[in-house]
C-alpha atoms as a PDB file:
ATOM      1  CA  UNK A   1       5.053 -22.023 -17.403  1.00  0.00           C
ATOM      2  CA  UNK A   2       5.626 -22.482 -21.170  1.00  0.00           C
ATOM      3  CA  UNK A   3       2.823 -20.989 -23.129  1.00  0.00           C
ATOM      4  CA  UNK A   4       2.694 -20.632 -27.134  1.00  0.00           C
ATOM      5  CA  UNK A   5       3.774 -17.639 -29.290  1.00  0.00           C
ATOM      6  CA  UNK A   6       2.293 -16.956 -32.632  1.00  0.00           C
ATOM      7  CA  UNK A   7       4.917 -15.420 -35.114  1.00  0.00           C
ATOM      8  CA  UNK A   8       3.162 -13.651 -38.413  1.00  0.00           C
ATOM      9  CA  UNK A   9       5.140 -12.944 -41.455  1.00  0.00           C
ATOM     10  CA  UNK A  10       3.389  -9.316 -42.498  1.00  0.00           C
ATOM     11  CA  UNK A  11       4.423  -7.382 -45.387  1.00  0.00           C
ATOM     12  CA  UNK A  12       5.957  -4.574 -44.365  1.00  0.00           C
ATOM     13  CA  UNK A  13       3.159  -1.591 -45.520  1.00  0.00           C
ATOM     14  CA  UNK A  14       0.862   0.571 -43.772  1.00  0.00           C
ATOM     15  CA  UNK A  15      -2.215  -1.601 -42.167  1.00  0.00           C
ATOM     16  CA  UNK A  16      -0.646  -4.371 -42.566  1.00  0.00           C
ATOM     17  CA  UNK A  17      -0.344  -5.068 -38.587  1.00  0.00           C
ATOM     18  CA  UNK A  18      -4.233  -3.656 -38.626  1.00  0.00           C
ATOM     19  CA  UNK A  19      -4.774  -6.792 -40.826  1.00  0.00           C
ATOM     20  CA  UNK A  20      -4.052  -9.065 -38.007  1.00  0.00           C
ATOM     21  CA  UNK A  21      -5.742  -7.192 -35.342  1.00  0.00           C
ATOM     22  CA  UNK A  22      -8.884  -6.796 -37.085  1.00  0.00           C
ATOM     23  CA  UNK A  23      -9.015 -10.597 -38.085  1.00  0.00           C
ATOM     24  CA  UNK A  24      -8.236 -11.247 -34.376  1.00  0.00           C
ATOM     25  CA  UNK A  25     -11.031  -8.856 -33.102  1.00  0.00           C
ATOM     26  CA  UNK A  26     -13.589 -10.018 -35.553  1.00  0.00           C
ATOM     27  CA  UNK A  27     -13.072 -13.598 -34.215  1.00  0.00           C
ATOM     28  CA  UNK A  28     -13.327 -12.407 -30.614  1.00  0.00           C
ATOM     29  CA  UNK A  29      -9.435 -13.171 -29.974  1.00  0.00           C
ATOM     30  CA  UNK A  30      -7.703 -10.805 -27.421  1.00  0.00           C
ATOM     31  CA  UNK A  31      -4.035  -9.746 -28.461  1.00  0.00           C
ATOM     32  CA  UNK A  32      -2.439  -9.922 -24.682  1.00  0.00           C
ATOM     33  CA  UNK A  33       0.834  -9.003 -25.325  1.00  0.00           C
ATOM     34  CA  UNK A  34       3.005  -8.643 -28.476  1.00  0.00           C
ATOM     35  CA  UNK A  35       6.281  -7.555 -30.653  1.00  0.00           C
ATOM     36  CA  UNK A  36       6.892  -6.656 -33.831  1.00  0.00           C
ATOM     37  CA  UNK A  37      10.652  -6.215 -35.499  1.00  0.00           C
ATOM     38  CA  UNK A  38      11.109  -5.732 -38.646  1.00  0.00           C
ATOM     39  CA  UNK A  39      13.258  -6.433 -42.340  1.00  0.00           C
ATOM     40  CA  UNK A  40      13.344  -5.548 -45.482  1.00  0.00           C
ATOM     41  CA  UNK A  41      10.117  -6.492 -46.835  1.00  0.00           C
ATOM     42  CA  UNK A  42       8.360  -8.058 -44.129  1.00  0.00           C
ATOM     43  CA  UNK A  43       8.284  -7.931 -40.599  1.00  0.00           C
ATOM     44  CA  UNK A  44       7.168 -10.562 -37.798  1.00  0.00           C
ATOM     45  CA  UNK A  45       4.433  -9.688 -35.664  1.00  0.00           C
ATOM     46  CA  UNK A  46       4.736 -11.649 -32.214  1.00  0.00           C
ATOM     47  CA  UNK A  47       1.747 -12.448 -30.234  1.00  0.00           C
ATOM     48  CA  UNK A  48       0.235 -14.316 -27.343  1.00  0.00           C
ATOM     49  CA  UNK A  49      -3.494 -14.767 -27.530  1.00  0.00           C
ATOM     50  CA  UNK A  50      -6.191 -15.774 -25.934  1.00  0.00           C
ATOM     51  CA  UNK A  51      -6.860 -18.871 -28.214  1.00  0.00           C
ATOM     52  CA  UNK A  52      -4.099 -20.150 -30.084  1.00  0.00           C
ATOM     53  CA  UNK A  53      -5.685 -22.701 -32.097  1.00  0.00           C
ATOM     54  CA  UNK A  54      -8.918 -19.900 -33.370  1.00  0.00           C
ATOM     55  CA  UNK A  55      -5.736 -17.663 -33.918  1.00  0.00           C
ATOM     56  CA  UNK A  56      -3.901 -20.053 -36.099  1.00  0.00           C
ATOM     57  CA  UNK A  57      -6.674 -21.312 -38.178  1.00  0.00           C
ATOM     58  CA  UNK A  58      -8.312 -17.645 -39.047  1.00  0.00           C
ATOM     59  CA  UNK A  59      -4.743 -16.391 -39.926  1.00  0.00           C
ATOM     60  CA  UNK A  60      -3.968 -18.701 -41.542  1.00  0.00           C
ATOM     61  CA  UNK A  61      -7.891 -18.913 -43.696  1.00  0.00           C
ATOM     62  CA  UNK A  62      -6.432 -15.240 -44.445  1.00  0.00           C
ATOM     63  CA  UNK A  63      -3.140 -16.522 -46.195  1.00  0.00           C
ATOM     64  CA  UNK A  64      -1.095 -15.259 -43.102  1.00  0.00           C
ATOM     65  CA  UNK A  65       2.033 -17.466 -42.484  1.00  0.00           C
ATOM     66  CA  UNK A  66       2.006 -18.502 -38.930  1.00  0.00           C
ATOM     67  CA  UNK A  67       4.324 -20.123 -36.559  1.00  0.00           C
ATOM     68  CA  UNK A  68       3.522 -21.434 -32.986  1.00  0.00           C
ATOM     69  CA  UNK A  69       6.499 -21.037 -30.824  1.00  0.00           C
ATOM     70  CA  UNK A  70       7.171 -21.800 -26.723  1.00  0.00           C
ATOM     71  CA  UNK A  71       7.914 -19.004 -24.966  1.00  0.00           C
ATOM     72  CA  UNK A  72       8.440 -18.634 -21.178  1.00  0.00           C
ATOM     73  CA  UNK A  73       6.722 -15.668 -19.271  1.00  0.00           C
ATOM     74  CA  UNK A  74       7.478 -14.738 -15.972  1.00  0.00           C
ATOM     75  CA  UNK A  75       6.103 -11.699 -13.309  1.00  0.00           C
ATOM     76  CA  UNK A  76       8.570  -9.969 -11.285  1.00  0.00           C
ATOM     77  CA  UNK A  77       8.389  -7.026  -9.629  1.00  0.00           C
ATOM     78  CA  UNK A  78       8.594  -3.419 -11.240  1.00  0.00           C
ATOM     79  CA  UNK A  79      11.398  -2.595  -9.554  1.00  0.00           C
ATOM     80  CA  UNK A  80      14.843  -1.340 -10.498  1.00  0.00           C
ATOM     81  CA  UNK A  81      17.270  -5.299 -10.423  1.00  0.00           C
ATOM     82  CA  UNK A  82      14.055  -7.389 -10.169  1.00  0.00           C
ATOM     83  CA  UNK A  83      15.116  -8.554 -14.096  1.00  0.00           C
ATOM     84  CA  UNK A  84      18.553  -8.370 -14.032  1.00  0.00           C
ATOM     85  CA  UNK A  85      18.919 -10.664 -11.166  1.00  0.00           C
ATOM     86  CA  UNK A  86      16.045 -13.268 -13.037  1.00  0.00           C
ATOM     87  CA  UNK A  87      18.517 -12.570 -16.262  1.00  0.00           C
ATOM     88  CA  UNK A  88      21.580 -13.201 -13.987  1.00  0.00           C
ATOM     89  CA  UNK A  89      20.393 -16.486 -13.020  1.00  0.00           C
ATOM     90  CA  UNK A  90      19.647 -17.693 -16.701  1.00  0.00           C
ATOM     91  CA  UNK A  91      22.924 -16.379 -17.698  1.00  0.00           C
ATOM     92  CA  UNK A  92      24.804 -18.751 -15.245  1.00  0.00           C
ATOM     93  CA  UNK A  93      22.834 -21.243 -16.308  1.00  0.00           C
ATOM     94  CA  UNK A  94      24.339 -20.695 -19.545  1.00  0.00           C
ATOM     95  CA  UNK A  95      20.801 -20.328 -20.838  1.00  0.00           C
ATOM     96  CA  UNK A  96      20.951 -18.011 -23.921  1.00  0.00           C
ATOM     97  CA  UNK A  97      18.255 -15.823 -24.304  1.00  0.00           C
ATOM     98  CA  UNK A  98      17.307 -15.425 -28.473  1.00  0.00           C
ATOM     99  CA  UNK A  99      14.266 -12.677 -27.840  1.00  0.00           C
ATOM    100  CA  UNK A 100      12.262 -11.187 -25.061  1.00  0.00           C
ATOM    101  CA  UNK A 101      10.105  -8.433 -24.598  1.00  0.00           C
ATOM    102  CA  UNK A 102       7.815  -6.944 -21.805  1.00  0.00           C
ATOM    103  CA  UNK A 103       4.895  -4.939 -20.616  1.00  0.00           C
ATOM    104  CA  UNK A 104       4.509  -3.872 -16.861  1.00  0.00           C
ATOM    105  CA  UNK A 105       0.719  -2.660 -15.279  1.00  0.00           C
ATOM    106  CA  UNK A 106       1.752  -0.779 -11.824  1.00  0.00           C
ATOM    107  CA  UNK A 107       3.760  -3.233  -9.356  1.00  0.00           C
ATOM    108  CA  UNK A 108       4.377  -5.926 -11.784  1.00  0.00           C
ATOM    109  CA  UNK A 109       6.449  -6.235 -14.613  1.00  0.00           C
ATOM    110  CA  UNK A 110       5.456  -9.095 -17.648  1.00  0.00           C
ATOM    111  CA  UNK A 111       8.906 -10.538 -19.649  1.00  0.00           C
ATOM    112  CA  UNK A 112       8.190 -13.112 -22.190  1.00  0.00           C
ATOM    113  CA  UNK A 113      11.352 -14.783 -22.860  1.00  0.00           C
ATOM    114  CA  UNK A 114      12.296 -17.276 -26.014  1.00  0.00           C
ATOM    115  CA  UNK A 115      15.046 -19.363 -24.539  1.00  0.00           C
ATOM    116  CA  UNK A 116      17.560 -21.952 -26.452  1.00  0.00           C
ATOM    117  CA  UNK A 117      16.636 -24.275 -24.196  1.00  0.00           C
ATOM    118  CA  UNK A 118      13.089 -24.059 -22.682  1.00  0.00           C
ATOM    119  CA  UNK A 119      13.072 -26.881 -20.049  1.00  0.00           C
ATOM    120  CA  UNK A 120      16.204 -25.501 -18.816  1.00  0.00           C
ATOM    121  CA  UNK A 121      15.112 -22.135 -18.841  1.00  0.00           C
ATOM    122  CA  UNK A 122      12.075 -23.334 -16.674  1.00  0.00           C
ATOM    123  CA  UNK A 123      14.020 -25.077 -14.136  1.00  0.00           C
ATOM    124  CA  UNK A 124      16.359 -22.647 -13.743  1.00  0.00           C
ATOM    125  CA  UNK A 125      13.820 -20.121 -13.387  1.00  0.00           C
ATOM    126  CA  UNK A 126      11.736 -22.802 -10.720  1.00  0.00           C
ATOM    127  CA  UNK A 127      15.258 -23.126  -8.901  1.00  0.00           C
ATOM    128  CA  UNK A 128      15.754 -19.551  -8.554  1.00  0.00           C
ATOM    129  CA  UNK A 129      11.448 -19.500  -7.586  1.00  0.00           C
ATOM    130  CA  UNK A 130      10.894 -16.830 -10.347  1.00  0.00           C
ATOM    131  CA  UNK A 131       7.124 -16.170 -10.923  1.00  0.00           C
ATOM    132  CA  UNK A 132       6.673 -18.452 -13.721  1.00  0.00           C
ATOM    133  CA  UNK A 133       3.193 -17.189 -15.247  1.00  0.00           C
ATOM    134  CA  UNK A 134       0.711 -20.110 -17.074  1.00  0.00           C
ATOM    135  CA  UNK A 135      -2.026 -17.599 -19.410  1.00  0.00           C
ATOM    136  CA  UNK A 136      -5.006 -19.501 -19.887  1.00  0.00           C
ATOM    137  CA  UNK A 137      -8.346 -17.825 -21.588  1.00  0.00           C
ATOM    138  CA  UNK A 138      -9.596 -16.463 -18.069  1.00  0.00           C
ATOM    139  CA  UNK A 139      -6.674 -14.668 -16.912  1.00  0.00           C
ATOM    140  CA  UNK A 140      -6.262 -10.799 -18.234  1.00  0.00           C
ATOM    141  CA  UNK A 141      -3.967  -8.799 -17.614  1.00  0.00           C
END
């Protein structure tokens, strides 16, 4: 239901998201999903891993500044109103949604979603019986 979001401060220069994903390969760490937006000098690189803790401490090791956030990720179908109606519910809720982003493989669409209000996010979402999805190290997607 809620799983944990790195966000890494990168300066904003070419390789400096190949940085990260080298560090993360080299310690056998799968990048599952991610975002990146960006400022003036730096951008922040979003991420849900496959170990959070390994993530952290490497990153960090390499003078990365790294925050652990919870995020909420549900699966709904890849289908035109499967997300606004999931959306719809939250908003009525009066759940205010500060970020999301999303990947879709065929059938299913992925939204991670970083809430105001996490618990209330998740039991709106249970109430409504969105797909609420729990990533552990043996699930890939």
């Amino acid at each position: 239901m809620v799983i944990k979001q790195l966000s890494i401060f990168i300066e904003n220069r070419t390789g400096g998201i190949t940085d990260v994903a080298l560090i993360l390969s080299k310690n056998s760490i799968n990048m599952r999903a991610f975002s990146v937006s960006d400022g003036t000098e730096f951008g922040i690189l979003r991420l849900i891993v496959s170990d959070v803790e390994l993530a952290t401490k490497v990153l960090k090791d390499a003078n990365f500044k790294v925050g652990i956030t919870d995020v909420v990720c549900i699966n709904c179908p890849n289908t035109p109103g499967s997300l606004s109606a999931v959306l719809e519910s939250l908003a009525k809720e009066d759940v205010f949604i500060e970020y999301m982003y999303a990947f879709s493989d065929g059938g299913v669409a992925s939204t991670i979603i970083r809430p105001s209000d996490v618990e209330k996010c998740v039991t709106t979402l249970e109430n409504n019986r969105a797909n609420l999805l729990k990533i552990s190290p043996l699930y890939t997607f």
